[in-house]
Protein backbone atom coordinates (compact mmCIF):
# COMPACT_ATOMS: atom_id res chain seq x y z
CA UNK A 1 91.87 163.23 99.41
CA UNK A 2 88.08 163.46 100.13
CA UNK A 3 85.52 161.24 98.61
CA UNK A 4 84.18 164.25 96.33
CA UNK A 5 87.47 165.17 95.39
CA UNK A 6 88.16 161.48 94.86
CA UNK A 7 84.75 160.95 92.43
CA UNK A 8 85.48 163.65 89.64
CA UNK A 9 89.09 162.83 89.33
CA UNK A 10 88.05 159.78 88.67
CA UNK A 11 85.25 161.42 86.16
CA UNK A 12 87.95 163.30 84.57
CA UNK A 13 89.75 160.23 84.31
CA UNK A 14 87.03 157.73 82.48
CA UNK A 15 86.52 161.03 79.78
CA UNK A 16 90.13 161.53 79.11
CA UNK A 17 90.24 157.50 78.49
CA UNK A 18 86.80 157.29 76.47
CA UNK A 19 88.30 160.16 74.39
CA UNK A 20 91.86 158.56 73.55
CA UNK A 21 90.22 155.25 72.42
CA UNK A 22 87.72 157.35 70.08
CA UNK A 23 90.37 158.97 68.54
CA UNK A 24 92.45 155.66 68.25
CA UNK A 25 89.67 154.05 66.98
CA UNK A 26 88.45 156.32 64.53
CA UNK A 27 92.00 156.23 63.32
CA UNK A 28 91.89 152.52 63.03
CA UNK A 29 89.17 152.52 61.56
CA UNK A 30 89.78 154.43 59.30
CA UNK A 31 92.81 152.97 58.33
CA UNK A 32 91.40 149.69 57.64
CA UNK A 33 88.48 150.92 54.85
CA UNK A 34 91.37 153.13 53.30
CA UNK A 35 94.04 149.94 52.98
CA UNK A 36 92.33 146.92 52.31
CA UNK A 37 90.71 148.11 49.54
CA UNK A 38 94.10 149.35 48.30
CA UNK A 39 96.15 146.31 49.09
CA UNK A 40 93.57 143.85 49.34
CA UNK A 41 92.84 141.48 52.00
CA UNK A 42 95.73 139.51 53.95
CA UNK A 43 97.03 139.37 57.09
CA UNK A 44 98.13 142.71 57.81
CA UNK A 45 94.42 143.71 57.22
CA UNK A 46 92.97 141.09 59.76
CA UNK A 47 94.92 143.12 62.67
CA UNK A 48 94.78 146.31 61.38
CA UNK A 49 90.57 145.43 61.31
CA UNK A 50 91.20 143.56 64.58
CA UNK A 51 93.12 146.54 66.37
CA UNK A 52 90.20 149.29 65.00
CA UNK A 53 86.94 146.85 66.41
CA UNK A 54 88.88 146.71 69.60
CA UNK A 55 89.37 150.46 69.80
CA UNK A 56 86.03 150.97 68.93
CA UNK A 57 84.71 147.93 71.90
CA UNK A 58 87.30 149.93 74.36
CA UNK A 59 85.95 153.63 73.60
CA UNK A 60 82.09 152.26 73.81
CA UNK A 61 83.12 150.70 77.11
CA UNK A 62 84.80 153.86 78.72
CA UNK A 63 81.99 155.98 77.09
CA UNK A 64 79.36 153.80 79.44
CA UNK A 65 81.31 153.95 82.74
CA UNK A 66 81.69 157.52 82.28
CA UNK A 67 77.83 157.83 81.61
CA UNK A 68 77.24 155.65 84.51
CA UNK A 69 79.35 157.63 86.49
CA UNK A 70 78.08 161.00 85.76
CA UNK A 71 74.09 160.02 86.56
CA UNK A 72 75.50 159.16 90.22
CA UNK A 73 75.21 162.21 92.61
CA UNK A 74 78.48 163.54 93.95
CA UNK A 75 79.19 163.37 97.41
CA UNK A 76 78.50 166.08 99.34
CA UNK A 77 81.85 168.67 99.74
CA UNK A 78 83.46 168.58 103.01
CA UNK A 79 83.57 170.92 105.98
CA UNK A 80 85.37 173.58 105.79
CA UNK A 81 88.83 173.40 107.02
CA UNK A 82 89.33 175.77 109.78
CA UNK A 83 92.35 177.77 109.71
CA UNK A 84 95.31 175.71 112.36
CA UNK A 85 93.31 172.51 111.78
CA UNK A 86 96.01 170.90 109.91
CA UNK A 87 98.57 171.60 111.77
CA UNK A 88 96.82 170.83 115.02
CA UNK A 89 95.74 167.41 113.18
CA UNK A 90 99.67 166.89 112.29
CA UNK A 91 100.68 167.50 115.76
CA UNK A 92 98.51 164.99 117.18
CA UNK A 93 99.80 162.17 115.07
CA UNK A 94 102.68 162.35 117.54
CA UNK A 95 102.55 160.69 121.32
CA UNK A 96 104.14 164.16 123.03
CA UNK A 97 102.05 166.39 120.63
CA UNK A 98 98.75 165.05 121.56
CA UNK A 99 99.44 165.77 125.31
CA UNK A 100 100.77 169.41 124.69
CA UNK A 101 97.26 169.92 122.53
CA UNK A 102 95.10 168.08 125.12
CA UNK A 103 96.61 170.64 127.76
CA UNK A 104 96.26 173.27 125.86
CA UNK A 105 92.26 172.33 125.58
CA UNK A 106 92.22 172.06 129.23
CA UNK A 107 93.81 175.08 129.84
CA UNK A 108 91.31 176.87 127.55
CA UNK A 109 87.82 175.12 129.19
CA UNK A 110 89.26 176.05 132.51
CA UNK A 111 89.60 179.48 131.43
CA UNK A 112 86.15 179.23 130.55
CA UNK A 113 84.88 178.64 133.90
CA UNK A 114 87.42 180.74 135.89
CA UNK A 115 86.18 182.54 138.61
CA UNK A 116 82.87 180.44 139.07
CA UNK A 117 81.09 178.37 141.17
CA UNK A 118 82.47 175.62 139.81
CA UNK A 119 85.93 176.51 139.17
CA UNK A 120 87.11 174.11 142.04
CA UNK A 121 84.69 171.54 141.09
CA UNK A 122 86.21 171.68 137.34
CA UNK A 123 90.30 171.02 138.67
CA UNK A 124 88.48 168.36 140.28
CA UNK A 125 87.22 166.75 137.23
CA UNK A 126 90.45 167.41 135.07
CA UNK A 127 92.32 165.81 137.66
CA UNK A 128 90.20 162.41 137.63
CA UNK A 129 90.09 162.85 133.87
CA UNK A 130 93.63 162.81 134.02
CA UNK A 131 93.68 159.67 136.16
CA UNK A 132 91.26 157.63 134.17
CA UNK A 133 93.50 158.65 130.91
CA UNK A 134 96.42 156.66 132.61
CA UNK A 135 94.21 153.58 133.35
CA UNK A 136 92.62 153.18 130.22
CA UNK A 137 94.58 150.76 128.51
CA UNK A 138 94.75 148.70 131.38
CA UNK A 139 90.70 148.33 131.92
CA UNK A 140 89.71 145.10 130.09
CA UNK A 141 86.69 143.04 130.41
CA UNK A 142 84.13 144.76 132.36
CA UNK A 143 86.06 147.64 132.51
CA UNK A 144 86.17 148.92 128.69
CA UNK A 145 82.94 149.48 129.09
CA UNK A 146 82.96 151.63 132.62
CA UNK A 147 85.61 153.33 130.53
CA UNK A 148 83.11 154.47 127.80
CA UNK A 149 80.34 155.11 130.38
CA UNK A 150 82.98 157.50 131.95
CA UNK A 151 83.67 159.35 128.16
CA UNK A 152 80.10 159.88 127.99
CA UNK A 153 79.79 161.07 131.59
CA UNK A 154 83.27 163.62 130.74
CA UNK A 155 81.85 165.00 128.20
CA UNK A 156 78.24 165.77 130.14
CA UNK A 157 80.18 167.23 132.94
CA UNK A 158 81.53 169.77 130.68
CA UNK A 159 79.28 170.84 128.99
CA UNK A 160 77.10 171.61 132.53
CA UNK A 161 80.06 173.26 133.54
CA UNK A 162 80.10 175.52 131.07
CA UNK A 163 76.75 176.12 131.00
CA UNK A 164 77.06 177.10 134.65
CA UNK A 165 79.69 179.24 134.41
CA UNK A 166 77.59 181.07 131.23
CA UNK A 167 74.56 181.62 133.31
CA UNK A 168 76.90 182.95 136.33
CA UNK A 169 78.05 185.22 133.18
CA UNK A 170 74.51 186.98 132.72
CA UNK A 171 73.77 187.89 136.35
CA UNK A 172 74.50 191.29 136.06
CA UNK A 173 72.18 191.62 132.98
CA UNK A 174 69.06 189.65 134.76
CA UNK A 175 66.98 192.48 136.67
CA UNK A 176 65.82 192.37 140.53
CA UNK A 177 62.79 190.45 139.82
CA UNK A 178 64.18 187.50 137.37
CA UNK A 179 67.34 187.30 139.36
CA UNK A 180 66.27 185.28 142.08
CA UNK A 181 64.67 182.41 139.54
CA UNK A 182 68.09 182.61 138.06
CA UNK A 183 70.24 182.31 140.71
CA UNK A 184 68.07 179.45 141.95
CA UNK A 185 67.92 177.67 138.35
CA UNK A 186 72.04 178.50 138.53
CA UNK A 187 72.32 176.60 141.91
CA UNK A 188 70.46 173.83 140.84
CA UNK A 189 72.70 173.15 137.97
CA UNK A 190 75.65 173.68 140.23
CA UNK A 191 74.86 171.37 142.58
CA UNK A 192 74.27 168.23 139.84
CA UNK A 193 77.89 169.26 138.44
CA UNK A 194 79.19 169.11 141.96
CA UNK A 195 77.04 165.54 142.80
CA UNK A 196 78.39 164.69 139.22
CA UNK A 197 82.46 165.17 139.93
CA UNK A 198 82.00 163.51 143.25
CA UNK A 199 80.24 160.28 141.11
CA UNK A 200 83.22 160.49 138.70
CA UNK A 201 85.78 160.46 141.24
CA UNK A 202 84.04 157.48 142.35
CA UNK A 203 84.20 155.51 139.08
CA UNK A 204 87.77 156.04 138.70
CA UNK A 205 88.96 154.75 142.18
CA UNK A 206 86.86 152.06 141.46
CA UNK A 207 88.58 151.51 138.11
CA UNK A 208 91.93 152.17 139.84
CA UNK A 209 90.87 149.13 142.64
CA UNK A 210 90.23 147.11 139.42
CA UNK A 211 93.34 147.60 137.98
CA UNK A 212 95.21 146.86 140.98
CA UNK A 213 93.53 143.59 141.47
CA UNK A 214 93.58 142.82 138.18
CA UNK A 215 97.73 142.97 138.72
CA UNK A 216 97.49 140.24 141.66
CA UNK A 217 98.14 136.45 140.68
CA UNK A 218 95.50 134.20 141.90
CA UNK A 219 98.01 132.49 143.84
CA UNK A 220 101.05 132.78 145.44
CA UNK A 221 103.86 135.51 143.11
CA UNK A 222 103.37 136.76 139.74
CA UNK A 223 104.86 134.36 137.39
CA UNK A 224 107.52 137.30 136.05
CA UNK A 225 108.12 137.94 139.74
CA UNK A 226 109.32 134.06 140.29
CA UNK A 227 111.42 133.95 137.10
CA UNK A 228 112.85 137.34 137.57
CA UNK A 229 114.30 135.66 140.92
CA UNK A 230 115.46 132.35 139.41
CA UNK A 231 116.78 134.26 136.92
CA UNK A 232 118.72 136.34 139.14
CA UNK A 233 119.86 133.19 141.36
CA UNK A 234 120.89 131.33 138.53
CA UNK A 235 123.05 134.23 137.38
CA UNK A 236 124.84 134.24 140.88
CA UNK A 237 125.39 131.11 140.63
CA UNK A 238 127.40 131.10 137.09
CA UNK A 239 129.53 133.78 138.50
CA UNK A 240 130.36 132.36 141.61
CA UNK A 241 131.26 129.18 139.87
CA UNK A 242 133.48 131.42 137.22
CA UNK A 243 135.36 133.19 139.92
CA UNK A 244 136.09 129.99 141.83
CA UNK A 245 137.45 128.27 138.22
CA UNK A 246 140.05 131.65 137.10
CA UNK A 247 140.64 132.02 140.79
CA UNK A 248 144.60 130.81 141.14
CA UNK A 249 144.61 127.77 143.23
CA UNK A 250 146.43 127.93 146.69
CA UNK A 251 149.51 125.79 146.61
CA UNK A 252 149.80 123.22 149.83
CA UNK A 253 152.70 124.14 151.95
């Protein structure tokens, strides 16, 4: 539930209350100035009085909040919700549904750019991309943030390449004489996606070499490594001693 949708239920709410206790407390009330003049004053009165000035206290209360309420703005009504959103939004909850919707993106931005200048230049990219996904959660340190500076960088990439591939797009509308400003503004832009790939690449072999090193003890065998082969020995050695034990003893001749 949204925050807008969230503040008038909670509106609705504080009226429906400040209405009840009004009506119980009118009733009350009303009660009490009928009966004790009837029946006099005793103890029945006192909570019949009590039970009406606490109706009263608890209607005057809700009747504030809801005032209070009301004179603050409402928040502002949320996007629209695009039609497949929710679904898409429930399928990414799981591990194997966000990969089948994250190809499904790539296969729809390469689309994009198929048949341009930068096609190759764009497998490239999504290949790295790719790459870096895998390493992620093993950059710590210094390397969450490289990781970040790469998201940014991703994203920038993109949206050149795109931007290539639409001003490939409009070369057949450009005439003779704004065509060749085009075509040089268009190989300009090329050329930083291409320089920008190739510096991408770069960051994730370097974050691969991190990782990598990152896996080496400072000295000598990983710790798991050494107990893994203690372990191991250990276990021969219980069995052998096991076997030897049930084995049936050789009588002496």
């Amino acid at each position: 539930m949204d925050e807008r949708a969230r503040y008038f239920r909670r509106l609705r709410r504080l009226r429906g209350a400040a209405r009840r206790w009004s009506v119980i407390g009118g009733g009350l009330s009303a009660a009490t100035a009928v009966l004790t003049p009837y029946a006099g004053i005793g103890i029945a009165d006192a909570a019949w009085a009590a039970s009406a000035g606490a109706s009263v206290a608890l209607a005057w209360w809700r009747w504030s909040d809801h005032r209070q309420l009301a004179a603050t703005p409402a928040p502002p009504a949320p996007p629209p919700v695009v039609p497949g959103q929710r679904l898409v939004a429930a399928v990414e909850r799981f591990p194997a549904g966000r990969q089948v919707i994250e190809q499904v993106r790539r296969q729809r931005n390469r689309y994009a750019v198929r048949g341009s200048a930068v096609a190759q230049a764009w497998d490239r990219l999504d290949r790295a991309s790719t790459t870096l996904a895998g390493l992620t959660g093993r950059l710590t340190g210094p390397g969450e943030q490289a990781a970040l500076e790469a998201a940014v960088a991703e994203q920038w990439l993109r949206d050149l390449g795109q931007r290539v591939a639409s001003v490939e797009r409009a070369f057949p509308l450009t005439s003779a004489d704004g065509r060749t400003a085009l075509e040089r503004s268009h190989e300009g832009l090329a050329d930083q996606f291409t320089e920008g790939v190739t510096a991408y690449e770069r960051l994730v072999a370097a974050a691969a070499s991190y990782v990598a090193e990152d896996g080496h003890p400072v000295t000598g065998q990983h710790p798991a490594l050494t107990g893994l082969i203690d372990a191991a020995d250990r276990l021969r050695g219980l069995a052998e001693g096991l076997s030897e034990l049930k084995r049936p003893s050789t009588p002496a001749v």
